[in-house]
Protein backbone atom coordinates (compact mmCIF):
# COMPACT_ATOMS: atom_id res chain seq x y z
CA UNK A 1 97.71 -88.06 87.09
CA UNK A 2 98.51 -84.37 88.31
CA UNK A 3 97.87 -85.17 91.74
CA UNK A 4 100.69 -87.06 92.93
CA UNK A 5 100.59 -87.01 96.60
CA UNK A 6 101.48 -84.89 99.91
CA UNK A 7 104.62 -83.52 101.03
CA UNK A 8 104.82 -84.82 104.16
CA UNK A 9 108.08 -82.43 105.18
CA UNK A 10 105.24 -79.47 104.70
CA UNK A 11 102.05 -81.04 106.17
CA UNK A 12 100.50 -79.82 109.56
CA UNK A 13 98.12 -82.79 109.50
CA UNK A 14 95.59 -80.04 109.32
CA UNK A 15 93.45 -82.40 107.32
CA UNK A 16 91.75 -79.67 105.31
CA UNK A 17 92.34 -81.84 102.61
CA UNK A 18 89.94 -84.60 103.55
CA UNK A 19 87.59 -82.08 104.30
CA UNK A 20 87.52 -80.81 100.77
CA UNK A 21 87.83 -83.84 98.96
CA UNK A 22 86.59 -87.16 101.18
CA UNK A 23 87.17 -89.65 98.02
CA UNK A 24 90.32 -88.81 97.51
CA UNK A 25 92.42 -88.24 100.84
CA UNK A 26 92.00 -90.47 103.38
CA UNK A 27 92.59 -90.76 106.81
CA UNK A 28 94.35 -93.76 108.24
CA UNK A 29 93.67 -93.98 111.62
CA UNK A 30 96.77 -96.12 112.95
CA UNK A 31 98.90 -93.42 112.08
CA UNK A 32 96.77 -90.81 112.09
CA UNK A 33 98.30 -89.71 108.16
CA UNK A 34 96.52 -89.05 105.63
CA UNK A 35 97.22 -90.06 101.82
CA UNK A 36 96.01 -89.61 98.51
CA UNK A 37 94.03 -92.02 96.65
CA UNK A 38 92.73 -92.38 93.18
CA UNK A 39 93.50 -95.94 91.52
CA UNK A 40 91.10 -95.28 88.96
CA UNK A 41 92.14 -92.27 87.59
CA UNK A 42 88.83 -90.31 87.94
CA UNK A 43 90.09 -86.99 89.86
CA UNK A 44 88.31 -84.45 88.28
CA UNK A 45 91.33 -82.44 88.77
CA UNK A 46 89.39 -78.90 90.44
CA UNK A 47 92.54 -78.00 92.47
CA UNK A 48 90.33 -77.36 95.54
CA UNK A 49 92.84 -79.63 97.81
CA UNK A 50 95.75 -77.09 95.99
CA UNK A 51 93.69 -74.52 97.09
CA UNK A 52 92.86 -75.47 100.56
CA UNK A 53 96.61 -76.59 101.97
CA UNK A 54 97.99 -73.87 104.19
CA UNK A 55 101.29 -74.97 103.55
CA UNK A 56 101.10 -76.16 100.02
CA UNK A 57 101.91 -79.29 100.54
CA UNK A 58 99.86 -81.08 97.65
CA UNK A 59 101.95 -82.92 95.27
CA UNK A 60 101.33 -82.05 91.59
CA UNK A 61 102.47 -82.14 87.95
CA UNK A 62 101.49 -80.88 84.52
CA UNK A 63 98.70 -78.82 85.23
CA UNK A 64 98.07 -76.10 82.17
CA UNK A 65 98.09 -73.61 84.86
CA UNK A 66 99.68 -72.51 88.00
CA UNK A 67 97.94 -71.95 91.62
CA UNK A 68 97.26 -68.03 91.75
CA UNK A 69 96.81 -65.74 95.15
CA UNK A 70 96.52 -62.96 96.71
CA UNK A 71 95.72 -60.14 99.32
CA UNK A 72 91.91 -61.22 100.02
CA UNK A 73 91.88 -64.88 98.67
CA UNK A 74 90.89 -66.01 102.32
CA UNK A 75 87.94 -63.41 102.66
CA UNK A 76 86.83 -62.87 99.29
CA UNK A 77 83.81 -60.43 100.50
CA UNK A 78 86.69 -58.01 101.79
CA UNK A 79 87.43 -57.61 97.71
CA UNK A 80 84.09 -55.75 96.71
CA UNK A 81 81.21 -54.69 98.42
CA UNK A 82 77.39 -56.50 98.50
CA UNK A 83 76.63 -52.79 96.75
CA UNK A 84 79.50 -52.25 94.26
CA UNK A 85 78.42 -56.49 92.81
CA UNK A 86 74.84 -55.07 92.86
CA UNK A 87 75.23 -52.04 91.07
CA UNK A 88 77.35 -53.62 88.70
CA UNK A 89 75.07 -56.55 88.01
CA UNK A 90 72.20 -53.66 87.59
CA UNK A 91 74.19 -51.51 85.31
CA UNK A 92 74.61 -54.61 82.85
CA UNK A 93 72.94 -54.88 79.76
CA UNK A 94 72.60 -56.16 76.43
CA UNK A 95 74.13 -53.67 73.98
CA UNK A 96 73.06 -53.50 70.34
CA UNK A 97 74.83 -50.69 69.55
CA UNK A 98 78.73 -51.07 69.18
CA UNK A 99 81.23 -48.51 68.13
CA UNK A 100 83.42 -49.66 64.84
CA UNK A 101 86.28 -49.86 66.57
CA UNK A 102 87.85 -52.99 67.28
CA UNK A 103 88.47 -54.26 70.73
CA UNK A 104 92.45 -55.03 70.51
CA UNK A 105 93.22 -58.60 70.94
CA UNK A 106 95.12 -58.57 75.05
CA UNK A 107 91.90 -57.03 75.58
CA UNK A 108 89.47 -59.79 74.09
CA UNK A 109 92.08 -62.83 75.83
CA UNK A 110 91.30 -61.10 79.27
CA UNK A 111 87.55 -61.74 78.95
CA UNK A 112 88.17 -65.51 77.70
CA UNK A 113 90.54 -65.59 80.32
CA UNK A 114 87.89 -64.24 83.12
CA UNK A 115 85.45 -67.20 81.84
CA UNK A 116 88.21 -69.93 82.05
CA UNK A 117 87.85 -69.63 85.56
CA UNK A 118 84.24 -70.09 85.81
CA UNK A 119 83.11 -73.36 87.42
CA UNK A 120 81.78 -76.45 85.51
CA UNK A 121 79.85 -79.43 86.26
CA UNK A 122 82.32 -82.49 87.63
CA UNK A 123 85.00 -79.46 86.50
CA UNK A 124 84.65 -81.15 82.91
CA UNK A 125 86.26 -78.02 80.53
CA UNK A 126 85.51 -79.17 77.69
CA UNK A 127 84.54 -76.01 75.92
CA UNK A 128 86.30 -74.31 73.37
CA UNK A 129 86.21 -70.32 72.45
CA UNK A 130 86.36 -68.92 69.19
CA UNK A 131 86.37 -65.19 68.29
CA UNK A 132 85.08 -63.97 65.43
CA UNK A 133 86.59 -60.48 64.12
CA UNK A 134 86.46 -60.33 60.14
CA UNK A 135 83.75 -58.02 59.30
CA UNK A 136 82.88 -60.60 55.92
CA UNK A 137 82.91 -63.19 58.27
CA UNK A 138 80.59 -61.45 60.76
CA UNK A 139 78.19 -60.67 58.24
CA UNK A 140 78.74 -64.30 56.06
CA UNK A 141 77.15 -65.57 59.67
CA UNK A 142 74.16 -63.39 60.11
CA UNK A 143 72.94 -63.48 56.58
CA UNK A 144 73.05 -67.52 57.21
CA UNK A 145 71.40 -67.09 60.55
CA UNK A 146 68.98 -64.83 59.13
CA UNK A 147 67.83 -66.69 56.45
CA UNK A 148 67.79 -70.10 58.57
CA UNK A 149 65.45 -67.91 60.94
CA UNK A 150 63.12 -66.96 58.26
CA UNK A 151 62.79 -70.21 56.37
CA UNK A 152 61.46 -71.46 59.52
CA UNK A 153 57.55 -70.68 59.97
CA UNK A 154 57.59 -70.12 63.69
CA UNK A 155 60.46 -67.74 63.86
CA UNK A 156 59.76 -66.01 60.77
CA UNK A 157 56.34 -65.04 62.15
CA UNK A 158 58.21 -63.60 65.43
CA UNK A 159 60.98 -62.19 63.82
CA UNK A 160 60.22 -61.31 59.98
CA UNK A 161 58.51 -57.77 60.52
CA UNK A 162 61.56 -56.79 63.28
CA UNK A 163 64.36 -57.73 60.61
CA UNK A 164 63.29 -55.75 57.89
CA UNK A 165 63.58 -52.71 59.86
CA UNK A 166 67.27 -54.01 61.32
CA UNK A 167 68.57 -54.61 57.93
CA UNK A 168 68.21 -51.07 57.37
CA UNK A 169 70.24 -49.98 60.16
CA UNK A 170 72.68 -52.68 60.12
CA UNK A 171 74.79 -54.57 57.85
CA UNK A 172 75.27 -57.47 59.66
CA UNK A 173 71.50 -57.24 61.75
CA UNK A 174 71.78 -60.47 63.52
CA UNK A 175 74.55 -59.04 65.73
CA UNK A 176 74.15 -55.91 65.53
CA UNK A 177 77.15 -54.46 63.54
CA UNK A 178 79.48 -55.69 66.71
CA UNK A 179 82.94 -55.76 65.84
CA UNK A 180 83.59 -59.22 67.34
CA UNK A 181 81.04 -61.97 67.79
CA UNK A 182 82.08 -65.16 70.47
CA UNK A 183 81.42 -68.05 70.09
CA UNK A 184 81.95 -71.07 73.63
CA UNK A 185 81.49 -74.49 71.83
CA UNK A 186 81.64 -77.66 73.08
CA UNK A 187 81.38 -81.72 71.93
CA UNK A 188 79.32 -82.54 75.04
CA UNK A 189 75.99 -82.34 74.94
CA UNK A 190 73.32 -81.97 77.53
CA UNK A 191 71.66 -80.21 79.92
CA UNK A 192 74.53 -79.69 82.04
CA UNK A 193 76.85 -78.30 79.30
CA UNK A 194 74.24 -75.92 77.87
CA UNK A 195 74.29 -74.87 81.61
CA UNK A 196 78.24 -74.64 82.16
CA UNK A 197 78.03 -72.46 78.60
CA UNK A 198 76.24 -70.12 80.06
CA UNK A 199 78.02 -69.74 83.60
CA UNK A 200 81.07 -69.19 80.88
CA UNK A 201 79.32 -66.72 79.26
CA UNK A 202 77.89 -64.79 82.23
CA UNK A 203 81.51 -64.70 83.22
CA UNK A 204 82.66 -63.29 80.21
CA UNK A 205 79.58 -60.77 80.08
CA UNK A 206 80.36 -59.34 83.92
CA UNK A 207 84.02 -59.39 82.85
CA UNK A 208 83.87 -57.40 79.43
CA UNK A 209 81.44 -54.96 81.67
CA UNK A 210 85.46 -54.11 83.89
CA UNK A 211 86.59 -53.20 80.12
CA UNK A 212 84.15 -50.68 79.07
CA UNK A 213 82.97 -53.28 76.74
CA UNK A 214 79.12 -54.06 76.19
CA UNK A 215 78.06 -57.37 75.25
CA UNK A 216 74.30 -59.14 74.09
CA UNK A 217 73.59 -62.93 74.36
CA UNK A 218 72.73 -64.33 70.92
CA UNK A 219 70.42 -66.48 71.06
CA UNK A 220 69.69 -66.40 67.51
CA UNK A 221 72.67 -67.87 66.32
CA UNK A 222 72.84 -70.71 68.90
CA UNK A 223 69.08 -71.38 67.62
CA UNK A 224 70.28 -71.73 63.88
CA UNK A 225 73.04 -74.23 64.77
CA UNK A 226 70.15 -76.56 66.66
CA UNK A 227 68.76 -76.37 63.58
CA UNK A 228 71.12 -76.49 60.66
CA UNK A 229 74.35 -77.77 61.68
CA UNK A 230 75.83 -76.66 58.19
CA UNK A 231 75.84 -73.41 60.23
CA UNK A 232 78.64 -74.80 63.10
CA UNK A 233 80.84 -75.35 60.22
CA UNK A 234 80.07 -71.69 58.44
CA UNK A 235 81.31 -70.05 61.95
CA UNK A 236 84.73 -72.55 61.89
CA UNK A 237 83.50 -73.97 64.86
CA UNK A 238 82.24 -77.56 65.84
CA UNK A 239 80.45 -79.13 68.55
CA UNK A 240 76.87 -79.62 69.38
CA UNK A 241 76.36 -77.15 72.21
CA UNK A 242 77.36 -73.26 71.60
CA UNK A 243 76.87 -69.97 73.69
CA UNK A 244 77.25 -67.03 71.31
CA UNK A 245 77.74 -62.94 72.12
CA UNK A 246 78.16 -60.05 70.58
CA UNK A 247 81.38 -57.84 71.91
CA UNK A 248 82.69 -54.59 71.48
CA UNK A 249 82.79 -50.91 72.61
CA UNK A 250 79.05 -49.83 73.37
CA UNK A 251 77.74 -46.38 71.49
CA UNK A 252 74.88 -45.62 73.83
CA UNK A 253 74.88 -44.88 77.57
CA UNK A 254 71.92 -46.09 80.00
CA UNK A 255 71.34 -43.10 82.59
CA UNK A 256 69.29 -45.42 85.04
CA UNK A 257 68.76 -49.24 85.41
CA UNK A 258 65.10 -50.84 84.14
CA UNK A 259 62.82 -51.89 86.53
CA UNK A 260 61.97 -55.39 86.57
CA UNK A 261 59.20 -57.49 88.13
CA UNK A 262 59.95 -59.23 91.17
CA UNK A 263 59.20 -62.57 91.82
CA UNK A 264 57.64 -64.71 94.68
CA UNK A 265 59.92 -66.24 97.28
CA UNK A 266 59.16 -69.24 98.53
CA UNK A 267 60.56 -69.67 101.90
CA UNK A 268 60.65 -73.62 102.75
């Protein structure tokens, strides 16, 4: 249990902490203390009472991780502007054109590392991430997906004419000749995790963006493991929910963003 308790030598009896997390600290009113609680073991361990204590006072042990800060954590629209998020949010896209370079590998752990962070329903974490850089490999995958695609009569109508003229361009088609395809898997199933995949993967999208990386979502592949789980074990991965992208150094620049149509609002 990594939450142990409260340092009472620290505490202000602020009670931030039984704002944030009412099941867990409570309040006893003869003494007007408040203590931690959680006889059945079911904290889901998010960190947001660690987070919240102005005097870190929460008691903890054998987290994977360590409590990080700094200059802006309290005001965290101080950090970027509404119009430098916008215009970065515009400026992404999916790239299907990658350099042959290889990203190196401190810069690849910085994008995992950005999606780490990204939040998950009841804080579960129970994906994985595997990277994919061996060109054989790479290209082992798409032929698979490809042909799992094609033997399929809905798909092969929508996507038999497009291929052929991708397989002449590209050796590996299905992800464009990127130098590194990743893969977020996970042994839950569900809505929910399909839904936490791709928070991760937005995460790791906006964060590869920082890197002068471009990235695509691959849906493809994620399709062909739905339907032929001999797939999961071709990409060394396992599970039976998977967000897939395509990574590496883009070879094409966009001079303005797309325009897109805009949706009705319902105000309620």
């Amino acid at each position: 249990m990594p939450i142990l308790g409260i340092d009472y030598e620290k505490c202000i009896n602020c009670k931030l902490c039984v704002k944030e997390c009412v099941r867990r600290f409570i309040e006893d009113e003869e003494t007007n203390r408040v203590f931690f609680q959680d006889p059945t073991g079911t904290c889901s361990l998010c960190g947001h009472c660690i987070a919240v204590c102005p005097e870190n006072a929460i008691l903890y042990e054998r987290f994977k991780d360590e409590p990080y800060t700094f200059d802006g954590i309290e005001n965290p629209e101080t950090i970027a502007s509404y119009e430098t998020i916008y215009n970065s949010l515009r400026a992404n896209r999916s790239i299907r054109h990658y350099k042959k370079d290889k990203v190196p590998n401190d810069v690849l752990k910085k994008v995992i590392d950005a999606m780490q962070y990204a939040p998950t329903g009841a804080n579960m974490r129970s994906e994985k991430y595997a990277i994919i850089s061996d060109e054989s490999k790479i290209k082992a995958l798409s032929d698979a997906v490809l042909e799992e695609l094609l033997s399929n009569p809905g798909t092969r109508t929508r996507y038999e004419d497009s291929f052929a003229v991708r397989k002449k361009i590209y050796t590996s088609p299905v992800y464009f000749d990127a130098p590194h395809v990743i893969i977020v898997f996970s042994t839950q199933g569900g809505m929910m995790e399909w839904i936490n995949i791709g928070i991760l993967v937005t995460y790791g999208r906006i964060a590869a963006q920082t890197l002068g990386l471009g990235t695509c979502w691959n849906g493809w592949t994620s399709g062909a493991f739905e339907s032929n789980r001999k797939l999961v074990k071709l990409a060394g991965v396992r599970g039976v929910s998977w967000g897939v992208f395509t990574i590496g150094y883009p070879d094409i620049k966009f001079k303005r963003c797309p325009p897109r149509a805009h949706k009705r609002i319902k105000m309620l």
